[in-house]
Protein backbone atom coordinates (compact mmCIF):
# COMPACT_ATOMS: atom_id res chain seq x y z
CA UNK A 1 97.04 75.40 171.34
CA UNK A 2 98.66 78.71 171.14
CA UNK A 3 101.56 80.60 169.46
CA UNK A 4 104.84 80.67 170.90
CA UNK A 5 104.75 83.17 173.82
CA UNK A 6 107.91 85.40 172.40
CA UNK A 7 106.39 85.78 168.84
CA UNK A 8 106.27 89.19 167.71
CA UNK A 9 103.57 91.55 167.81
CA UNK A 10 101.33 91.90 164.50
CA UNK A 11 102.16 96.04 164.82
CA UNK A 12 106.05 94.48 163.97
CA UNK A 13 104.60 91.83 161.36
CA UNK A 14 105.56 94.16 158.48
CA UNK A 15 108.88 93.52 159.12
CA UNK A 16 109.49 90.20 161.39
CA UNK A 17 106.70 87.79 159.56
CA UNK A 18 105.48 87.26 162.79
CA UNK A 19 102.09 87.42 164.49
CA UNK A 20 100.72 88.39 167.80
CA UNK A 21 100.25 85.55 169.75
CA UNK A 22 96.20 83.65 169.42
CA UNK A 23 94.42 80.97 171.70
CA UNK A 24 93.05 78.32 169.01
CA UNK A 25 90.07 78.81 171.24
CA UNK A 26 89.98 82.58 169.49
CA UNK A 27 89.77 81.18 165.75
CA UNK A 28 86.43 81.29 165.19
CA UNK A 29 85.71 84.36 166.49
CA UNK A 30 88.96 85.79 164.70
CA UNK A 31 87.65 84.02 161.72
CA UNK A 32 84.52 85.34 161.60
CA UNK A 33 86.12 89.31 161.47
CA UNK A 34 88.41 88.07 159.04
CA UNK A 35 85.99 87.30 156.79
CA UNK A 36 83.99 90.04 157.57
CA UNK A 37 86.64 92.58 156.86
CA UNK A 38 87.57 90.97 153.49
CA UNK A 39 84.14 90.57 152.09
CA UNK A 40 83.69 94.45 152.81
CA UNK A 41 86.96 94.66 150.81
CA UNK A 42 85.16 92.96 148.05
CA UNK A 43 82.47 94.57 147.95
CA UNK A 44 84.23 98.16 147.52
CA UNK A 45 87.39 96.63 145.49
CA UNK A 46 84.75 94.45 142.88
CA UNK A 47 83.20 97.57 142.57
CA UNK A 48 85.69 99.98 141.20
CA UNK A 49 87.11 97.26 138.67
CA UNK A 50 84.03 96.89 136.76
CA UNK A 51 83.05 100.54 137.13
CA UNK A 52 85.95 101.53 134.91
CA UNK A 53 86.78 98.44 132.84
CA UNK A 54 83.17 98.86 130.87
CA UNK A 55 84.46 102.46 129.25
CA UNK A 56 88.30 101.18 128.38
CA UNK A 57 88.00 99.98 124.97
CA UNK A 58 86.38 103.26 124.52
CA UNK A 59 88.82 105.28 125.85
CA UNK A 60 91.73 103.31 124.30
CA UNK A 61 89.89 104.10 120.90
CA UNK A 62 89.49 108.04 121.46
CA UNK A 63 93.16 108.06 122.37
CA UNK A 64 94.66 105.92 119.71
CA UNK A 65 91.79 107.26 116.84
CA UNK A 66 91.31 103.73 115.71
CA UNK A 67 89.19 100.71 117.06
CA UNK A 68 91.49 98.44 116.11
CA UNK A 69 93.13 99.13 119.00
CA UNK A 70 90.45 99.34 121.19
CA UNK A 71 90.83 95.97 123.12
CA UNK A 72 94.46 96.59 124.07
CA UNK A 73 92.81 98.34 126.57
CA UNK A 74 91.26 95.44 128.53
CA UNK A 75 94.44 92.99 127.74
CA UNK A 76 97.09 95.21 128.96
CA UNK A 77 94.82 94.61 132.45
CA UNK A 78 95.01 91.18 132.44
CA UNK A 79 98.49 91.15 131.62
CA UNK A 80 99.17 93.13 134.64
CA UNK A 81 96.79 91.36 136.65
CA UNK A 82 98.84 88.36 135.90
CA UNK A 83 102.24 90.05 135.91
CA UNK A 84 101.43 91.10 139.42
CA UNK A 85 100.70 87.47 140.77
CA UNK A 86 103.84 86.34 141.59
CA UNK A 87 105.65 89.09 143.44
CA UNK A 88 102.39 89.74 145.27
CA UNK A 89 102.92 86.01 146.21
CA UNK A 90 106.09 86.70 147.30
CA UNK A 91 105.28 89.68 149.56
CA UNK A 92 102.70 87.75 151.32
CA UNK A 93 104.92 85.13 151.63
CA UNK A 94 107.34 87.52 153.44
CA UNK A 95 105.46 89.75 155.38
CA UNK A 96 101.56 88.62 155.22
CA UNK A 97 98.10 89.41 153.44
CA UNK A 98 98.04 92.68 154.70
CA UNK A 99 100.84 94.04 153.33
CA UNK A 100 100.36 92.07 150.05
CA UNK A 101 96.38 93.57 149.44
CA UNK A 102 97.32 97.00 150.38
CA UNK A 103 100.52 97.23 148.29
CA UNK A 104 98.58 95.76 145.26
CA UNK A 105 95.63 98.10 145.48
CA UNK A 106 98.15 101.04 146.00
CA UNK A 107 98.95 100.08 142.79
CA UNK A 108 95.83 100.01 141.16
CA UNK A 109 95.60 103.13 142.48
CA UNK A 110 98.59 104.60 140.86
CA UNK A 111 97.38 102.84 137.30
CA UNK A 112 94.06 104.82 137.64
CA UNK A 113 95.88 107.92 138.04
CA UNK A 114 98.29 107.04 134.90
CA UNK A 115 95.20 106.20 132.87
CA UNK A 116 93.61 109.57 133.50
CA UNK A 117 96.78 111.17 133.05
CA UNK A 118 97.04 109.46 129.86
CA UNK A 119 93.58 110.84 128.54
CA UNK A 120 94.68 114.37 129.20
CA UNK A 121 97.67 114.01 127.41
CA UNK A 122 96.31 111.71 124.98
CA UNK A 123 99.40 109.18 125.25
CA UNK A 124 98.06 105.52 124.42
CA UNK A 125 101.62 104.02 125.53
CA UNK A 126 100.66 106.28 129.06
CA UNK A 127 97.32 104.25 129.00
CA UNK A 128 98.49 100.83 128.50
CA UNK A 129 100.84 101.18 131.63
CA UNK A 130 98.07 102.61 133.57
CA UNK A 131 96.15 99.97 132.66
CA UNK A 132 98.57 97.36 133.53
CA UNK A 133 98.92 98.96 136.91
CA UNK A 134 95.04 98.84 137.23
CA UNK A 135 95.27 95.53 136.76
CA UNK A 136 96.84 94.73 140.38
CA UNK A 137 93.88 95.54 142.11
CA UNK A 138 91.85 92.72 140.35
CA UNK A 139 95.41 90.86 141.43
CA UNK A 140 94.36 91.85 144.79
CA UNK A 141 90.20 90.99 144.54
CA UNK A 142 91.61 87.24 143.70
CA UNK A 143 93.77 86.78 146.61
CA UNK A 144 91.27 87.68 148.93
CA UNK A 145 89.62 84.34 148.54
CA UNK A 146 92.93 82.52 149.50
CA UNK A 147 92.87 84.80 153.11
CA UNK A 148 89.50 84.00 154.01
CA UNK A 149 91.22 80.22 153.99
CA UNK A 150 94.19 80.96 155.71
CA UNK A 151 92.44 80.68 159.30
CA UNK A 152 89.15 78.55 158.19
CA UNK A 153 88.80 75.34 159.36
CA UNK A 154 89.70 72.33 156.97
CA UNK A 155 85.82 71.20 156.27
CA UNK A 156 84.62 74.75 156.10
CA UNK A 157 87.39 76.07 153.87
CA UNK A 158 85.68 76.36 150.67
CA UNK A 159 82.54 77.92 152.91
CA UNK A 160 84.85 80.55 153.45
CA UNK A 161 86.21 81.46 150.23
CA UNK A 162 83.13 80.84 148.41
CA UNK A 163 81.59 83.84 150.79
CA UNK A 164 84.36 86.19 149.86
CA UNK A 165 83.66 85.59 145.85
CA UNK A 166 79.94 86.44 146.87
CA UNK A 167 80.78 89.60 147.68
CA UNK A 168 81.95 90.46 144.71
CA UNK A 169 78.63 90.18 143.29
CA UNK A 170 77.66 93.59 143.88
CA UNK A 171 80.31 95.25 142.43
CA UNK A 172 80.29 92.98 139.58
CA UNK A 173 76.46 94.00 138.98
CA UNK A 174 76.17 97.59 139.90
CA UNK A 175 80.01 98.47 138.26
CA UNK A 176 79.09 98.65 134.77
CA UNK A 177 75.89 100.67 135.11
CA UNK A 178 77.79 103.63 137.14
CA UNK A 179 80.41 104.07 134.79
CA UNK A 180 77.89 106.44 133.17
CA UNK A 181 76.81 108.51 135.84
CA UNK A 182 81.02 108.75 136.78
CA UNK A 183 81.62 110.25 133.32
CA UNK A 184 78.76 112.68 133.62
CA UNK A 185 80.70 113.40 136.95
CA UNK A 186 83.21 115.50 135.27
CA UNK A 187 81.35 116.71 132.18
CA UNK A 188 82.74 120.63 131.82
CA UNK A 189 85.95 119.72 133.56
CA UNK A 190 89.55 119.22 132.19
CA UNK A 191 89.53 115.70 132.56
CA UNK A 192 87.90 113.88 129.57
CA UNK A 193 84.48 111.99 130.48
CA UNK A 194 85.79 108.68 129.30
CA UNK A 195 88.45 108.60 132.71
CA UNK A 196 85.93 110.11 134.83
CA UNK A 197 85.53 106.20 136.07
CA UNK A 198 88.70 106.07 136.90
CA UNK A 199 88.99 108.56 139.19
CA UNK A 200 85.93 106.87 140.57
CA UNK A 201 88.02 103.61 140.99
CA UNK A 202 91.59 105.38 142.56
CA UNK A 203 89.06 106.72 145.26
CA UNK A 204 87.37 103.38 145.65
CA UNK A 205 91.13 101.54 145.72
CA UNK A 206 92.03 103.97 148.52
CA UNK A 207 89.29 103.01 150.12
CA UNK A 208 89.63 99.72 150.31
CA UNK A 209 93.48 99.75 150.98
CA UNK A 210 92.59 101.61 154.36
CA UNK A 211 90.02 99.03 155.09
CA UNK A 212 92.37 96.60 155.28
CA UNK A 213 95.18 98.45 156.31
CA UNK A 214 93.41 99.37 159.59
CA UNK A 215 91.07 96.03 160.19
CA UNK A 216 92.53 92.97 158.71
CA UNK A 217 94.65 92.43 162.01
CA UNK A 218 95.89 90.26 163.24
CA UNK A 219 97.17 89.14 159.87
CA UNK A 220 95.39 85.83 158.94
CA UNK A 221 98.63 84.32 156.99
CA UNK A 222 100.77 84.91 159.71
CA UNK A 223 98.16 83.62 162.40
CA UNK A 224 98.28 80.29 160.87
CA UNK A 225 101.51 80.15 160.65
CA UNK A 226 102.47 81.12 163.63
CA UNK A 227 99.83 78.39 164.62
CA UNK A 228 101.11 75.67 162.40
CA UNK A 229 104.45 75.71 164.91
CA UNK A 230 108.23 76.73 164.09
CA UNK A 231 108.71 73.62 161.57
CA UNK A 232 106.26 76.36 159.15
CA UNK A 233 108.50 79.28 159.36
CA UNK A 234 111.77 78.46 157.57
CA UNK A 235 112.41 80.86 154.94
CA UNK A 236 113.31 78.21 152.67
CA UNK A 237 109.95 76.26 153.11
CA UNK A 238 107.80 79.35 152.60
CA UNK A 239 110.14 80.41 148.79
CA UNK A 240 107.93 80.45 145.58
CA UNK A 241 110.24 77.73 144.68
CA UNK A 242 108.98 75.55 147.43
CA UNK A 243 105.32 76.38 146.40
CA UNK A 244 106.13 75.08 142.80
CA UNK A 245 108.08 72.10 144.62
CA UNK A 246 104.87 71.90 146.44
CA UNK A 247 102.47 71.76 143.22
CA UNK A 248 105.17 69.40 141.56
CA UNK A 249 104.58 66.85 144.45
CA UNK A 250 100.94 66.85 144.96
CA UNK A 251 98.74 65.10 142.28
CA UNK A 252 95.12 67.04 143.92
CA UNK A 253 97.33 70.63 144.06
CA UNK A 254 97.99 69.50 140.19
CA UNK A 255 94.24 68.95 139.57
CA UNK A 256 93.54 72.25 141.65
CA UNK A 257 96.18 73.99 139.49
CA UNK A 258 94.48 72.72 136.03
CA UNK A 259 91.12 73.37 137.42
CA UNK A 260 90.92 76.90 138.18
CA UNK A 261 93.11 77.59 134.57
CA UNK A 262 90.94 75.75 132.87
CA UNK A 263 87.29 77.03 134.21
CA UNK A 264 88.42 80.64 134.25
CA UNK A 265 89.95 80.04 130.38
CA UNK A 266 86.78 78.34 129.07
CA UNK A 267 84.34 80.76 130.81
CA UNK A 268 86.56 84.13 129.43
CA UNK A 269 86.66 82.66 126.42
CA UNK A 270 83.19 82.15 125.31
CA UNK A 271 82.36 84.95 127.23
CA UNK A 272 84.10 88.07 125.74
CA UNK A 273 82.79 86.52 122.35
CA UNK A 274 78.58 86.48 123.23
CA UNK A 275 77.82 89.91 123.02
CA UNK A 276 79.47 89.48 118.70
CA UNK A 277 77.52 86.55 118.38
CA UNK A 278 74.15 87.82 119.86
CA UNK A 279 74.46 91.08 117.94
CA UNK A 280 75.22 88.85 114.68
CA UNK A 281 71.62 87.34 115.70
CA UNK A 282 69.95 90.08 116.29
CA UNK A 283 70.04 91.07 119.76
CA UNK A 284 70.07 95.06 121.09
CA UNK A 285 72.35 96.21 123.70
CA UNK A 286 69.37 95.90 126.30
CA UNK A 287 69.23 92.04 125.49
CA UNK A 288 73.03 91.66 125.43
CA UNK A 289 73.33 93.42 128.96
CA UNK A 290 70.77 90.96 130.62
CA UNK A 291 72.47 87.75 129.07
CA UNK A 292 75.98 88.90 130.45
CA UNK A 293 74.07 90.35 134.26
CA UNK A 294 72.44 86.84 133.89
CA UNK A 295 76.37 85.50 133.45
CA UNK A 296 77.40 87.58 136.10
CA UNK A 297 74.88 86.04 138.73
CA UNK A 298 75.90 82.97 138.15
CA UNK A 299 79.59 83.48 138.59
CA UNK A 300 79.17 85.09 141.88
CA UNK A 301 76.18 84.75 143.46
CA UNK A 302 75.63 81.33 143.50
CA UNK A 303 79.31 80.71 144.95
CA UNK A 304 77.96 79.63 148.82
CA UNK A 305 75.98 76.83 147.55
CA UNK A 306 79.35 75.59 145.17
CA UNK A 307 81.43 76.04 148.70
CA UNK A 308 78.98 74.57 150.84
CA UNK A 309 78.41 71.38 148.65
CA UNK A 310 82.46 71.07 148.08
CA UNK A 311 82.91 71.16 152.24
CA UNK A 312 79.82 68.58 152.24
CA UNK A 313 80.21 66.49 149.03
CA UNK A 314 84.28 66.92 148.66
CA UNK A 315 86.09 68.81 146.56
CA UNK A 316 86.62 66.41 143.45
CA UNK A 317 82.48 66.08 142.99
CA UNK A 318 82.20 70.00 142.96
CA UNK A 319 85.42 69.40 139.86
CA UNK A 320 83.42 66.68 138.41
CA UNK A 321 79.80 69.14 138.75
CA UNK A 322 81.67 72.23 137.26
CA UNK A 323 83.22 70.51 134.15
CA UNK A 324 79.81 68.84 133.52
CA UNK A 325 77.90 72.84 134.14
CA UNK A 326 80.81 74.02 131.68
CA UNK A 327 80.40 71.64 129.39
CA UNK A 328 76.45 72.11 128.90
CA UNK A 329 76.70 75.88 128.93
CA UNK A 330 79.20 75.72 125.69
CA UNK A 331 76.57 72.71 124.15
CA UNK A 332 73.71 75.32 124.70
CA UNK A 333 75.54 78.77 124.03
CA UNK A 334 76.61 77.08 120.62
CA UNK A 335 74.04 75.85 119.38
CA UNK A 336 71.80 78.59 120.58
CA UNK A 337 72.12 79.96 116.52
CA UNK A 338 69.60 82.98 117.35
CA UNK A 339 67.67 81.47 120.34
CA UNK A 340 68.31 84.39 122.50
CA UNK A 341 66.74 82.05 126.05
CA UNK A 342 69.23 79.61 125.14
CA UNK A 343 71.96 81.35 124.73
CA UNK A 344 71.24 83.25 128.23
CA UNK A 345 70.63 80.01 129.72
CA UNK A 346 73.94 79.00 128.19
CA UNK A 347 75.85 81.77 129.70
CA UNK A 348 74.22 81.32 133.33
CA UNK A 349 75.49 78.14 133.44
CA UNK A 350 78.81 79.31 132.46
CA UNK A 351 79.14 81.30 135.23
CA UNK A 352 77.94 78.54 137.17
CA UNK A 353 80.46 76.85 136.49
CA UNK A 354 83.13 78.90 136.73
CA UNK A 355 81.97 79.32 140.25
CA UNK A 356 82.10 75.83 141.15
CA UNK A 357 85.10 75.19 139.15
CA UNK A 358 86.81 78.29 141.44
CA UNK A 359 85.50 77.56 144.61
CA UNK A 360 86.74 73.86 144.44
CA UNK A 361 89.60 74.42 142.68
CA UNK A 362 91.11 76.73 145.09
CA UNK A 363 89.81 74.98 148.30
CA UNK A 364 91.68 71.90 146.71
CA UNK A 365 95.28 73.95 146.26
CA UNK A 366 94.68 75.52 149.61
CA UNK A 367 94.21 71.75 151.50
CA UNK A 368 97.09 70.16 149.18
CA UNK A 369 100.17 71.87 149.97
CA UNK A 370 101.84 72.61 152.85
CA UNK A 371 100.46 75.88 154.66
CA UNK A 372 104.08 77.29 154.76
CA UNK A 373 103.79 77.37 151.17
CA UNK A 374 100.50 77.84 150.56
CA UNK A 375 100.88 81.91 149.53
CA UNK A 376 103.86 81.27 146.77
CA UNK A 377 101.67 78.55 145.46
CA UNK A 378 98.78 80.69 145.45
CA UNK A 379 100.18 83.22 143.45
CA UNK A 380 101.15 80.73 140.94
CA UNK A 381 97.71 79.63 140.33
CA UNK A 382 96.56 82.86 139.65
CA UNK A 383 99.18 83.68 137.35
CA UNK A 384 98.71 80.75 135.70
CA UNK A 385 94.84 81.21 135.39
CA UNK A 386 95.05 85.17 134.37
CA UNK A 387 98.08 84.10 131.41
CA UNK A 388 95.99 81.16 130.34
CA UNK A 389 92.49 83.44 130.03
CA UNK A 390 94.61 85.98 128.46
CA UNK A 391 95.65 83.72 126.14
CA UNK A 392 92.19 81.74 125.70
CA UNK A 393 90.38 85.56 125.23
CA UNK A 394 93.15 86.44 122.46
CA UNK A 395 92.81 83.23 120.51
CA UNK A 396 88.88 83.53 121.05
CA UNK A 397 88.97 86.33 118.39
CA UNK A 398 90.70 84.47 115.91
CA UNK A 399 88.61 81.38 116.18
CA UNK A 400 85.22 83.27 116.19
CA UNK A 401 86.55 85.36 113.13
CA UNK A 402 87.19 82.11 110.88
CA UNK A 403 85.60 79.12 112.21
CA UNK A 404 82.23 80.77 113.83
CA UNK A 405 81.15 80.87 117.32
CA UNK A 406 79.87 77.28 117.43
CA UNK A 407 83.09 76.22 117.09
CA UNK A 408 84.58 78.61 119.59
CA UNK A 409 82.45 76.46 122.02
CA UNK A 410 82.95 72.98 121.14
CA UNK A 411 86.97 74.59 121.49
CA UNK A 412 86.13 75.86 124.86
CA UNK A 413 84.55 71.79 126.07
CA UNK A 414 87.42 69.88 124.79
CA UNK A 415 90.02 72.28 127.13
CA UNK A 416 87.78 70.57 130.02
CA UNK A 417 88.47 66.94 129.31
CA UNK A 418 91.86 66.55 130.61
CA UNK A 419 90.59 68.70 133.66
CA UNK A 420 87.49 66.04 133.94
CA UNK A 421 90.05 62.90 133.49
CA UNK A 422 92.54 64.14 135.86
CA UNK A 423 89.56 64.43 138.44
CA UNK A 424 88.66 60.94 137.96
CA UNK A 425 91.58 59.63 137.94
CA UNK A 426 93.06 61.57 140.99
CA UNK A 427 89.81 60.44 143.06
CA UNK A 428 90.87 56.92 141.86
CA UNK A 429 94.58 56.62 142.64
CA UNK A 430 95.16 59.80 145.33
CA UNK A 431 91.75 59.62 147.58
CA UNK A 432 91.28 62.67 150.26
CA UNK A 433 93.59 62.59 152.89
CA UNK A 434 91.89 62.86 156.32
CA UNK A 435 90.63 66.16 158.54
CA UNK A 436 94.37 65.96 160.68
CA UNK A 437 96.44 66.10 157.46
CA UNK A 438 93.88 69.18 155.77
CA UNK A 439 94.81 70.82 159.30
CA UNK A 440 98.78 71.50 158.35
């Protein structure tokens, strides 16, 4: 099947939503370089998030002269991160990934330019802005998964995005341990050593925006739609209030929905509170770093295996797998109560989890909603995952502070039994629709 012969030309996609016309016999190949091109995009983009993010709270304390402020820092980027989600949506919607990832990193690249500013001048309102504009190019390393789906085939769909989280997992690793070497960068210059990173990151966001910019044609959101047929292209039917419309009437997008909130929130939560409890128990920086790059490998680089069992196995037993892997890592991490192996083994399998909570969770939303409105209702779920974290990181403060750590994880299983009841009953009462409906 192909496009209609008088669609537009991708060079004109900015501004018609159209694509250049593709032979479905092209898709793989087109596939394959989409994929390619995005998990190079990772690989930069996940790298100049972390390299930066590691010396925030740090910076935020020099500039504001009190730790107490310190974590603003990080928060103000997952506010923007989430803040971000929904227009991003939109502008995809309209006018297509491209667009969309370039726009969002050209903002991160602006925030990383505020947030240096801000050090100069030492203005702490200055930094949280940067850092809320920083926060769009995380906005932008999430969506990435969603257009390595957009031309995938339906039973190699999570395949696709789960290769495009693995990519991340070189940034994720190698970010924190340059941040050093980029503040030595600019030792004896005017800009302080603490935002040295940053201008690290702008560079890297450039980087990556060209990447895209210049290879990630023809535009893989457009291509399907323009391959779906005209019935996908109505304005109306591609609005963010059709995507919610969409979520509203689909119990599995529901589940999706719920799924990726809840793994990201339970993993972020008992996350950002290990490194207080293992130092509370005795454990040196040294120790702390290898429990959280032991956390890290799990998230990401075990996230082909989570995409090829939920193509293989279905996408409710990969559900079902991470809220049993989440639930285990809190029973472990809790109890660990100075049993430094157990508590890494705890936070491996939180990661773990996450990934196969992810993986499934947003090959689920991707197969359970029409594909005109598969962008608005893919920026929903990651505004609704980056507010919930945000909120389940805050509150994990409060609850470590007066009821202990242990409780902090029993907290963090209960948020995954409605998530592990919904599963079972959604496998029960709304089974998998077949391969021609996943196609749409």
């Amino acid at each position: 099947m192909s496009t209609s012969p008088d669609a537009a030309p991708d060079t004109a996609a900015g501004s018609s939503g159209a694509a250049a016309p593709v032979d479905a016999a092209d898709l793989p190949r087109l596939q394959r370089r989409t994929s390619a091109v995005l998990m190079a995009s990772q690989i930069l983009g996940g790298l100049g998030v972390p390299i930066s993010i590691a010396l925030a709270p740090v910076l935020a304390t020099e500039i504001s002269g009190t730790e107490a402020l310190s974590g603003f820092a990080s928060t103000a980027a997952v506010i923007g991160t989430a803040l971000v989600s929904l227009p991003l949506a939109a502008l995809m919607t309209a006018r297509g990934r491209r667009p969309g990832l370039v726009v969002a990193y050209a903002i991160g690249t602006l925030g990383a330019a505020l947030v240096v500013l801000a050090a100069s001048v030492k203005s702490f309102p200055l930094l949280m802005l940067g850092m809320a504009a920083f926060g769009a190019a995380s906005s932008a390393n999430l969506q990435a998964r969603f257009a390595a789906a957009d031309l995938a085939a339906p039973d190699r769909r999570a395949r696709a995005i789960s290769l495009v989280v693995w990519s991340s997992t070189l940034g994720a690793v190698l970010g924190p341990n340059l941040s050093a070497p980029a503040s030595d960068s600019f030792a004896g210059t005017s800009i302080p050593q603490t935002a040295g990173p940053f201008v690290w990151a702008g560079a890297v966001f450039v980087l990556t925006g060209t990447l895209l910019a210049v290879f990630l044609r023809p535009d893989p959101l457009l291509t399907a739609r323009a391959l779906a047929g005209a019935g996908e292209q109505s304005r109306q039917a591609r609005s963010l209030r059709a995507g919610m419309a969409a979520v509203k009437a689909s119990p599995r997008a529901r589940l999706a929905l719920l799924t990726v909130a809840v793994s990201h929130t339970a993993m972020v939560s008992i996350m950002v509170m290990t490194p207080m409890d293992l130092s509370h128990h005795g454990a040196g920086l040294r120790l702390v770093g290898l429990v959280i790059s032991g956390h890290i490998a799990g998230m990401f680089a075990f996230s082909p295996v989570m995409g090829w069992l939920a193509d293989r196995l279905g996408r409710l037993s990969v559900i079902g797998l991470a809220a049993g892997l989440l639930s285990l890592a809190a029973l472990l991490a809790g109890t660990a109560q100075g049993n430094h192996a157990q508590s890494a083994a705890g936070l491996f399998l939180l990661g773990l989890g996450w990934s196969a909570g992810m993986v499934s969770g947003s090959a689920l939303l991707t197969d359970s909603v029409p594909q005109a409105a598969r962008a608005a209702v893919q920026g929903l779920s990651d505004l609704t995952m980056n507010t919930a974290a945000g909120v389940g990181g805050a509150a994990a403060g409060l609850v470590m502070s007066q009821a202990g750590y242990g409780w902090l994880n029993a907290i963090g299983a209960a948020l995954l039994l409605p998530m592990a009841a919904l599963a079972l009953f959604t496998a029960r009462r709304h089974p998998a629709p077949g391969k021609a409906d996943l196609s749409s």
